[in-house]
Protein backbone atom coordinates (compact mmCIF):
# COMPACT_ATOMS: atom_id res chain seq x y z
CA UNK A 1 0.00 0.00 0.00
CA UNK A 2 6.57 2.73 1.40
CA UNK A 3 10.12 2.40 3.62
CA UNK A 4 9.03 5.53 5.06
CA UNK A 5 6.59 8.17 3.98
CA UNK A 6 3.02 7.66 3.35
CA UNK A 7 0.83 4.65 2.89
CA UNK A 8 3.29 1.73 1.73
CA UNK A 9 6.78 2.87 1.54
CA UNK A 10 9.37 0.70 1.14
CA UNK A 11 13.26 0.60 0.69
CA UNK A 12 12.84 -1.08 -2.28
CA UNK A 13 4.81 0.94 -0.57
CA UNK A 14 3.72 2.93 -0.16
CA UNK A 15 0.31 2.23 0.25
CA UNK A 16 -2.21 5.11 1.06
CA UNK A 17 -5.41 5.41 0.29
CA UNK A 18 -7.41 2.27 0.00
CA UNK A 19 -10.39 0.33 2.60
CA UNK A 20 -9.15 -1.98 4.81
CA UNK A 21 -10.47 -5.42 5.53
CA UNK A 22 -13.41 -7.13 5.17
CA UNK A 23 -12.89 -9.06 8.79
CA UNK A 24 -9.80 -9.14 10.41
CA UNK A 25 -10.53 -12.52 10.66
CA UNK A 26 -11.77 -12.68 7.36
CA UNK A 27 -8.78 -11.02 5.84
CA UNK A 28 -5.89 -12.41 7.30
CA UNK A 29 -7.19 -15.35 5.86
CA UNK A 30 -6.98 -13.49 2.51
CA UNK A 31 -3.40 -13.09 3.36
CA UNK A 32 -2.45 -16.83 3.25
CA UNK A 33 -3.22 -16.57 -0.68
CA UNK A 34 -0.47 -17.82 -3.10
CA UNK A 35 0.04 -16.26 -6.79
CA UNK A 36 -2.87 -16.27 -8.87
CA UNK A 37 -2.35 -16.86 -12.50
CA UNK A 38 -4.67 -16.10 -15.33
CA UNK A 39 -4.21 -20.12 -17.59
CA UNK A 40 -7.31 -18.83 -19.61
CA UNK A 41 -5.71 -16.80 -22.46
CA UNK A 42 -4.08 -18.25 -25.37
CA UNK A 43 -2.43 -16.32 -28.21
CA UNK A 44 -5.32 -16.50 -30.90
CA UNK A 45 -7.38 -14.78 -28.65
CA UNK A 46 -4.62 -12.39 -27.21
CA UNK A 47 -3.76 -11.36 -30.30
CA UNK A 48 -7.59 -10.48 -31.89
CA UNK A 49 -7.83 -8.08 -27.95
CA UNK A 50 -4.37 -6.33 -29.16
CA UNK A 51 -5.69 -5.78 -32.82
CA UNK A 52 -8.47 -3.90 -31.67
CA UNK A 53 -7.05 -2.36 -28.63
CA UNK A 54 -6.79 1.73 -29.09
CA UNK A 55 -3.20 1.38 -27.67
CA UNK A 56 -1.88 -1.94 -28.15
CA UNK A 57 0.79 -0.58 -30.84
CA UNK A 58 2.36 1.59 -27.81
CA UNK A 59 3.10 -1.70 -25.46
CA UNK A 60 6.58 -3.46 -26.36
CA UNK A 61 6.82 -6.30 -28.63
CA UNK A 62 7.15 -8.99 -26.20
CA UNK A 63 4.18 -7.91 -23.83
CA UNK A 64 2.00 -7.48 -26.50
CA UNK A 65 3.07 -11.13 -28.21
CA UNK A 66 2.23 -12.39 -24.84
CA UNK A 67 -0.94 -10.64 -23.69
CA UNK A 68 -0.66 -10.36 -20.50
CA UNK A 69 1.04 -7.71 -18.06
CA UNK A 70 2.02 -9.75 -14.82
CA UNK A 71 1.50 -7.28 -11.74
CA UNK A 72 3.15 -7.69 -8.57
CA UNK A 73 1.06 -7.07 -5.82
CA UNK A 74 0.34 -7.23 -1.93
CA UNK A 75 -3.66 -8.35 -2.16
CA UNK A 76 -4.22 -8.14 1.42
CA UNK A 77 -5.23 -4.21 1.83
CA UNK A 78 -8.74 -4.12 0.69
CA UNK A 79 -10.85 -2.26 -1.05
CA UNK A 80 -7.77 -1.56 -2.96
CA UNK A 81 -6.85 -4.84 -3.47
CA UNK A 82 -7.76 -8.24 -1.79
CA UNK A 83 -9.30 -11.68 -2.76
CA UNK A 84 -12.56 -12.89 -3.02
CA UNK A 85 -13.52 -16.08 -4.10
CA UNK A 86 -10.07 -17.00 -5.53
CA UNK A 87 -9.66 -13.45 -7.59
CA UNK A 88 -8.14 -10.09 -7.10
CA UNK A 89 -10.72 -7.77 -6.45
CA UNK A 90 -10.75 -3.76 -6.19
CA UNK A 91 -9.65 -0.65 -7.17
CA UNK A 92 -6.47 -1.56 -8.48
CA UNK A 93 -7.86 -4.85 -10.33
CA UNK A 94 -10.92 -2.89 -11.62
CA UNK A 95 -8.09 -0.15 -12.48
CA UNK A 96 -6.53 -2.86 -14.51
CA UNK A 97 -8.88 -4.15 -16.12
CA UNK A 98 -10.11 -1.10 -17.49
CA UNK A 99 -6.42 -0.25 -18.76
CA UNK A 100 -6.20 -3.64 -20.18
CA UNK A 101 -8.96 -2.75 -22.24
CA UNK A 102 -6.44 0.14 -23.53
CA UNK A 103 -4.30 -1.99 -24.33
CA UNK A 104 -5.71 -5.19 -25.78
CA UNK A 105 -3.80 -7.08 -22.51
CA UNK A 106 -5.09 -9.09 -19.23
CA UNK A 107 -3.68 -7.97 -16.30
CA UNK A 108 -2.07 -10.55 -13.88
CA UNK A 109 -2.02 -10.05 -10.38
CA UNK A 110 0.33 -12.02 -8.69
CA UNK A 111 0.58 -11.97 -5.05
CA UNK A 112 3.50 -11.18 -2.55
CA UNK A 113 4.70 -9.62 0.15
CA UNK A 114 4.16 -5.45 -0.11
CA UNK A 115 8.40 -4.80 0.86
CA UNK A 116 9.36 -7.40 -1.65
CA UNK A 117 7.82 -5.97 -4.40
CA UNK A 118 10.47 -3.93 -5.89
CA UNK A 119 12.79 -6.73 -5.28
CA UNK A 120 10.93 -9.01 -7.31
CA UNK A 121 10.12 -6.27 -10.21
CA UNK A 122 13.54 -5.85 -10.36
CA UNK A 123 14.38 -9.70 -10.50
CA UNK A 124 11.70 -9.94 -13.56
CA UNK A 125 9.24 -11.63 -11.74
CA UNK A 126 6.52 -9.57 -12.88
CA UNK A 127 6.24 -6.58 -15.30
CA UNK A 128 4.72 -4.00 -12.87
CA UNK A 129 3.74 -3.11 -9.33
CA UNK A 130 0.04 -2.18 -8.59
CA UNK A 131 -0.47 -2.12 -4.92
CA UNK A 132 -1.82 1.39 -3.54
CA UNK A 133 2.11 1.43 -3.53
CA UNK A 134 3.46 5.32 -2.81
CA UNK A 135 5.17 7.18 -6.35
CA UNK A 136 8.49 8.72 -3.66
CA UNK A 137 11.30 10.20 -4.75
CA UNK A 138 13.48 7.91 -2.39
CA UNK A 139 11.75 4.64 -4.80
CA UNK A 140 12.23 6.72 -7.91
CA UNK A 141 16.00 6.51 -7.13
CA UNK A 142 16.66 3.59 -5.35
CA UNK A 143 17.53 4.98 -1.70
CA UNK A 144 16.21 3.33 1.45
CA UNK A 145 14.31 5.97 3.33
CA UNK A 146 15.87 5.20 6.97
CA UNK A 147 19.50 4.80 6.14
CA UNK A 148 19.67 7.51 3.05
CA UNK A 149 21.73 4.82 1.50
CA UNK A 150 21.37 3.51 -2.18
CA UNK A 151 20.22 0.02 -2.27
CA UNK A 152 19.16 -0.44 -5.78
CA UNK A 153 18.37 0.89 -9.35
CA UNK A 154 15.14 2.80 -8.64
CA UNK A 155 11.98 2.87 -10.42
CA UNK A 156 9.58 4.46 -12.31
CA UNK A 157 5.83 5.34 -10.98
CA UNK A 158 2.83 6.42 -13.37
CA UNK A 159 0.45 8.06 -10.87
CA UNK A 160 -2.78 6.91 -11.00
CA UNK A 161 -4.71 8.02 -7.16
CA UNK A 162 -3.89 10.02 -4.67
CA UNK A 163 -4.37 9.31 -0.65
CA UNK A 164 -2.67 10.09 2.57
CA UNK A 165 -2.46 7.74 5.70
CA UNK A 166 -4.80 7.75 8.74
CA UNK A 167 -4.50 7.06 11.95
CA UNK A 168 -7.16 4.03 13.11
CA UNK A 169 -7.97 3.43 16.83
CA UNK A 170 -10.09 0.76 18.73
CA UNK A 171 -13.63 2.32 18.27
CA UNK A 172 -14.74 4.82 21.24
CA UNK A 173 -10.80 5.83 21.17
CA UNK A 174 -10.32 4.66 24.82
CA UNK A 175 -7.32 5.92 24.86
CA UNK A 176 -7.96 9.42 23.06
CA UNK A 177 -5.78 9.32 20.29
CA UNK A 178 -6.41 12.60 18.81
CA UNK A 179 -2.93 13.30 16.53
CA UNK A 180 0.49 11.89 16.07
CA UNK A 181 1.24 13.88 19.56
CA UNK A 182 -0.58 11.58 21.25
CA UNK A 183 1.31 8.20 19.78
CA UNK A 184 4.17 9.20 21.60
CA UNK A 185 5.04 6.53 24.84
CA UNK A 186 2.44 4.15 23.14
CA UNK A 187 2.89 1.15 21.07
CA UNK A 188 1.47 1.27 17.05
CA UNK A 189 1.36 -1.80 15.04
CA UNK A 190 1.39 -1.56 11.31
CA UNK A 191 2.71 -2.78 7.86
CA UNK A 192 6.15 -2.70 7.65
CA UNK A 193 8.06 -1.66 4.41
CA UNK A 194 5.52 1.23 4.46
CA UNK A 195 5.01 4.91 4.36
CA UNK A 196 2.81 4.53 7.42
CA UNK A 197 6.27 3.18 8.78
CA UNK A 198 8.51 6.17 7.67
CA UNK A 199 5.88 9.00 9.52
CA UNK A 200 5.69 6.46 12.68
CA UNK A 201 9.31 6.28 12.41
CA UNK A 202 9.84 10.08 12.39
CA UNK A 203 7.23 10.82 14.73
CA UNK A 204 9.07 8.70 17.66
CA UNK A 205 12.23 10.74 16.86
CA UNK A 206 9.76 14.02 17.62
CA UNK A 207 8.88 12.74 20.51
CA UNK A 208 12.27 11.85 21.52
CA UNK A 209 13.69 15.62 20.62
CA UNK A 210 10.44 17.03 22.82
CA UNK A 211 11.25 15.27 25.90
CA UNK A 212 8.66 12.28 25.86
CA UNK A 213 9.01 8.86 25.20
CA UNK A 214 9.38 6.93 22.18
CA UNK A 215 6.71 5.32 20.08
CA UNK A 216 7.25 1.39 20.47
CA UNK A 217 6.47 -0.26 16.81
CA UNK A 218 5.08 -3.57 16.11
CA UNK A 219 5.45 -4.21 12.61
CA UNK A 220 3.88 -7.09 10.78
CA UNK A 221 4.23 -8.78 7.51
CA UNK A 222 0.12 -7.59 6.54
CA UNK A 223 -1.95 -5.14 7.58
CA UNK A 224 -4.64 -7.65 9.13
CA UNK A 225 -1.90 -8.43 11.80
CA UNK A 226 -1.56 -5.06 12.59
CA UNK A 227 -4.92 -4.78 12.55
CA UNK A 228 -5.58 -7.83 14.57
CA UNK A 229 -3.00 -6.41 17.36
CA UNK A 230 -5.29 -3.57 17.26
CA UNK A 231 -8.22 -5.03 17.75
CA UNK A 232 -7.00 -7.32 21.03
CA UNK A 233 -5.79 -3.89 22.17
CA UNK A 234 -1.98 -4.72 22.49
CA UNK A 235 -1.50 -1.54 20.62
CA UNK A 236 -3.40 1.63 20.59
CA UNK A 237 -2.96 2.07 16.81
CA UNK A 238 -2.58 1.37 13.43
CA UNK A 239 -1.49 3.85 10.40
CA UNK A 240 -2.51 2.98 7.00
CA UNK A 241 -3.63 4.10 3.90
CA UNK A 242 -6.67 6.96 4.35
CA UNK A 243 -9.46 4.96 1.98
CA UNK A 244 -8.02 1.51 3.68
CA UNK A 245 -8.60 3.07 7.42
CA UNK A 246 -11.90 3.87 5.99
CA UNK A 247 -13.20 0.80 5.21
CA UNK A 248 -11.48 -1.18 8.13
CA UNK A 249 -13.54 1.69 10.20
CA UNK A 250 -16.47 0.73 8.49
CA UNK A 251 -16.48 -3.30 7.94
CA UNK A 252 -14.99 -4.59 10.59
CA UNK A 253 -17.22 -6.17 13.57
CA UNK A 254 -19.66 -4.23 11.05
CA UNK A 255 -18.46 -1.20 12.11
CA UNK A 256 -18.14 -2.35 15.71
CA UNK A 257 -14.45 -2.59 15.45
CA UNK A 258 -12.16 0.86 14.53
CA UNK A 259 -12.54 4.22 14.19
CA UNK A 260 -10.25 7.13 11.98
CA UNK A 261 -9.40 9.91 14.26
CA UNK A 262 -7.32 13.34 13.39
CA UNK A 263 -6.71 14.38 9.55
CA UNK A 264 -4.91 12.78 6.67
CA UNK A 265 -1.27 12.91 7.05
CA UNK A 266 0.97 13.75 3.99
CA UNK A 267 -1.39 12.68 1.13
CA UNK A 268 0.89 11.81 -1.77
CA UNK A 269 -0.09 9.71 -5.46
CA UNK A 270 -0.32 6.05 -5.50
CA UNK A 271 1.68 4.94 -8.82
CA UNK A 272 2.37 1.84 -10.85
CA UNK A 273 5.76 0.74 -10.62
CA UNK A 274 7.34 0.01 -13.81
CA UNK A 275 11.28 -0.78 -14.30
CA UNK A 276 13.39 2.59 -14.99
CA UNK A 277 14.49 0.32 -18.24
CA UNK A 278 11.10 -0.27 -19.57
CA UNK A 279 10.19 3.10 -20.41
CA UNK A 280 8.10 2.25 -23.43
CA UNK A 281 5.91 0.10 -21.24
CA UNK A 282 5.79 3.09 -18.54
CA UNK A 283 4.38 5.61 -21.17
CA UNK A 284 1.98 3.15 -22.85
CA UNK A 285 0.42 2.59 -18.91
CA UNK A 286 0.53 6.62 -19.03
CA UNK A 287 -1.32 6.99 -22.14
CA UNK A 288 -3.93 4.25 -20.94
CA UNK A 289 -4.69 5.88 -17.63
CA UNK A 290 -5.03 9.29 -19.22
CA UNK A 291 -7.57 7.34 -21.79
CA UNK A 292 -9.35 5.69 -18.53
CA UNK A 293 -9.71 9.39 -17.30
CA UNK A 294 -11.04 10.77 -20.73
CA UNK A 295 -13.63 8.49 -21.16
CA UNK A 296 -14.96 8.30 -17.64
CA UNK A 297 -14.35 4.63 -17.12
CA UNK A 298 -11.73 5.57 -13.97
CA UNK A 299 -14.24 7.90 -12.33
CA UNK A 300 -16.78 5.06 -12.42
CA UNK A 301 -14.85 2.95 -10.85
CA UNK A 302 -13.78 5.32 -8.22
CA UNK A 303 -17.64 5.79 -7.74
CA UNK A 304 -18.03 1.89 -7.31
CA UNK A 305 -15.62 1.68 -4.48
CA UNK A 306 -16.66 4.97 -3.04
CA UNK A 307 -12.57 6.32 -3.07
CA UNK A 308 -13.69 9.56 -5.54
CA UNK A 309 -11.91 11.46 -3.33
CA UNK A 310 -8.40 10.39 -4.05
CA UNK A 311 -9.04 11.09 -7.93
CA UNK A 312 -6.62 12.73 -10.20
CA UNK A 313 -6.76 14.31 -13.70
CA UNK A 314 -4.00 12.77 -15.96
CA UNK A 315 -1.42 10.09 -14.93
CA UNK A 316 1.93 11.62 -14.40
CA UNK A 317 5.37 9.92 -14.47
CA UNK A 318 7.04 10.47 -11.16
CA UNK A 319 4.91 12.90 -9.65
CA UNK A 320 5.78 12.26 -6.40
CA UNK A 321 8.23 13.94 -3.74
């Protein structure tokens, strides 16, 4: 959903705006999920989708031969991505989808853990990164966000939402969380590899340089841990992804659960992840999510999943800061 700034950072998500789980339960079951593969395409009919495909000629050779864009992803962070009944589902599948369309491709989500994303896009495991994933300009260039240190090539993002992390508390806020102030001397669980990592991260140093006590982190593999760890109140909160708070706030123990509290904190674009080498496939996912936009199809399915809010206007290449 990045190492450290907002909604999944990662030295190699960010992940930010997004709905959170269906259960906790429920979703850290969702969690447990291997790779899914599409089988169901074959290159007769792969090929007739390219011909007629508005941007198929823009794609590279290879991708468009093969008709299919594999997608690395973290499917665990619903309602921007997560699995029901076997398939992706959410705004970044329904995303997809509508840019395959663009395209003349399927898109594959495969899934895997949010910090080794990079490391596997990098290692050619899949072709892109959708996963409410942070455009930074520490992942543009390869530099992990708590050492400063260059651990890798860098990528490119094409910006495609926008959405800044929450803060979510046990609901009635028993402990009156109110701001990141108040986290300081408590203990937070959330995703590691994340942005929501990098501001918890910085925060404790505030607190640190104003006299109080440190935050103590618990940081988990998925968000449903953190959540989880939230919920049997052996932390006092969790920071993710604004539209993922939302939902969480709103699903879980039908509402019962979590509540958001304070503002959104440094609200930043979401981007697909492309390989700084593959710059032909970066501007043909550019010229398909300004398409989406133009022809309404990615305001409908903002609508759908109730996230309008985190809407942009055309999809930029590195946009982020």
């Amino acid at each position: 959903m990045t190492a450290s700034t907002t909604r999944r950072t990662t030295v190699a998500r960010s992940r930010t705006a997004a709905f959170g789980a269906i259960a906790v339960a429920g979703t850290l079951l969702l969690t447990g999920c291997g790779d899914h593969t599409d089988k169901g395409s074959d290159g007769g009919s792969s090929s007739s989708a390219a011909s007629s495909a508005p941007l198929a000629a823009k794609l590279p050779a290879d991708i468009r031969k093969a008709g299919v864009i594999k997608v690395g992803s973290d499917i665990a962070y619903p309602p921007v991505e997560y699995m029901e009944n076997g398939k992706a589902v959410g705004v970044d599948p329904d995303i997809a989808e509508a840019l395959g369309k663009q395209l003349g491709v399927k898109f594959d989500f495969q899934n895997g853990k949010f910090d080794q994303l990079i490391v596997g896009l990098q290692a050619n495991r899949f072709n892109v990164i959708m996963s409410a994933m942070n455009d930074t300009k520490d992942r543009q260039n390869g530099i992990d966000s708590d050492t400063g240190k260059k651990v890798g090539n860098g990528v490119d993002f094409v910006d495609y939402f926008t959405a800044g992390t929450s803060i979510l508390v046990q609901k009635g806020n028993p402990k009156g969380i109110k701001s990141l102030d108040d986290l300081c001397g408590k203990v937070v669980a959330l995703q590691k590899g994340t942005t929501s990592e990098g501001i918890a991260k910085a925060q404790s140093t505030k607190c640190t340089k104003d006299g109080k006590k440190a935050i103590t982190l618990q940081t988990f593999d998925t968000d449903p841990e953190a959540l989880l760890r939230l919920k049997q109140g052996a932390s006092v909160a969790d920071l993710n992804d604004f539209p993922v708070a939302a939902y969480n706030a709103k699903t879980s123990g039908s509402g019962k659960d979590f509540e958001v509290v304070g503002d959104q904190i440094e609200a930043g674009p979401y981007g697909i992840a492309v390989s700084k080498e593959n710059t032909q496939l970066r501007d043909a996912l550019q010229a398909a999510v300004d398409a989406i936009i133009k022809n309404g199809d990615y305001q409908k399915i903002l609508a759908k999943w109730n996230v309008t809010q985190g809407a942009v206007t055309e999809g930029k290449v590195n946009g982020g800061s």
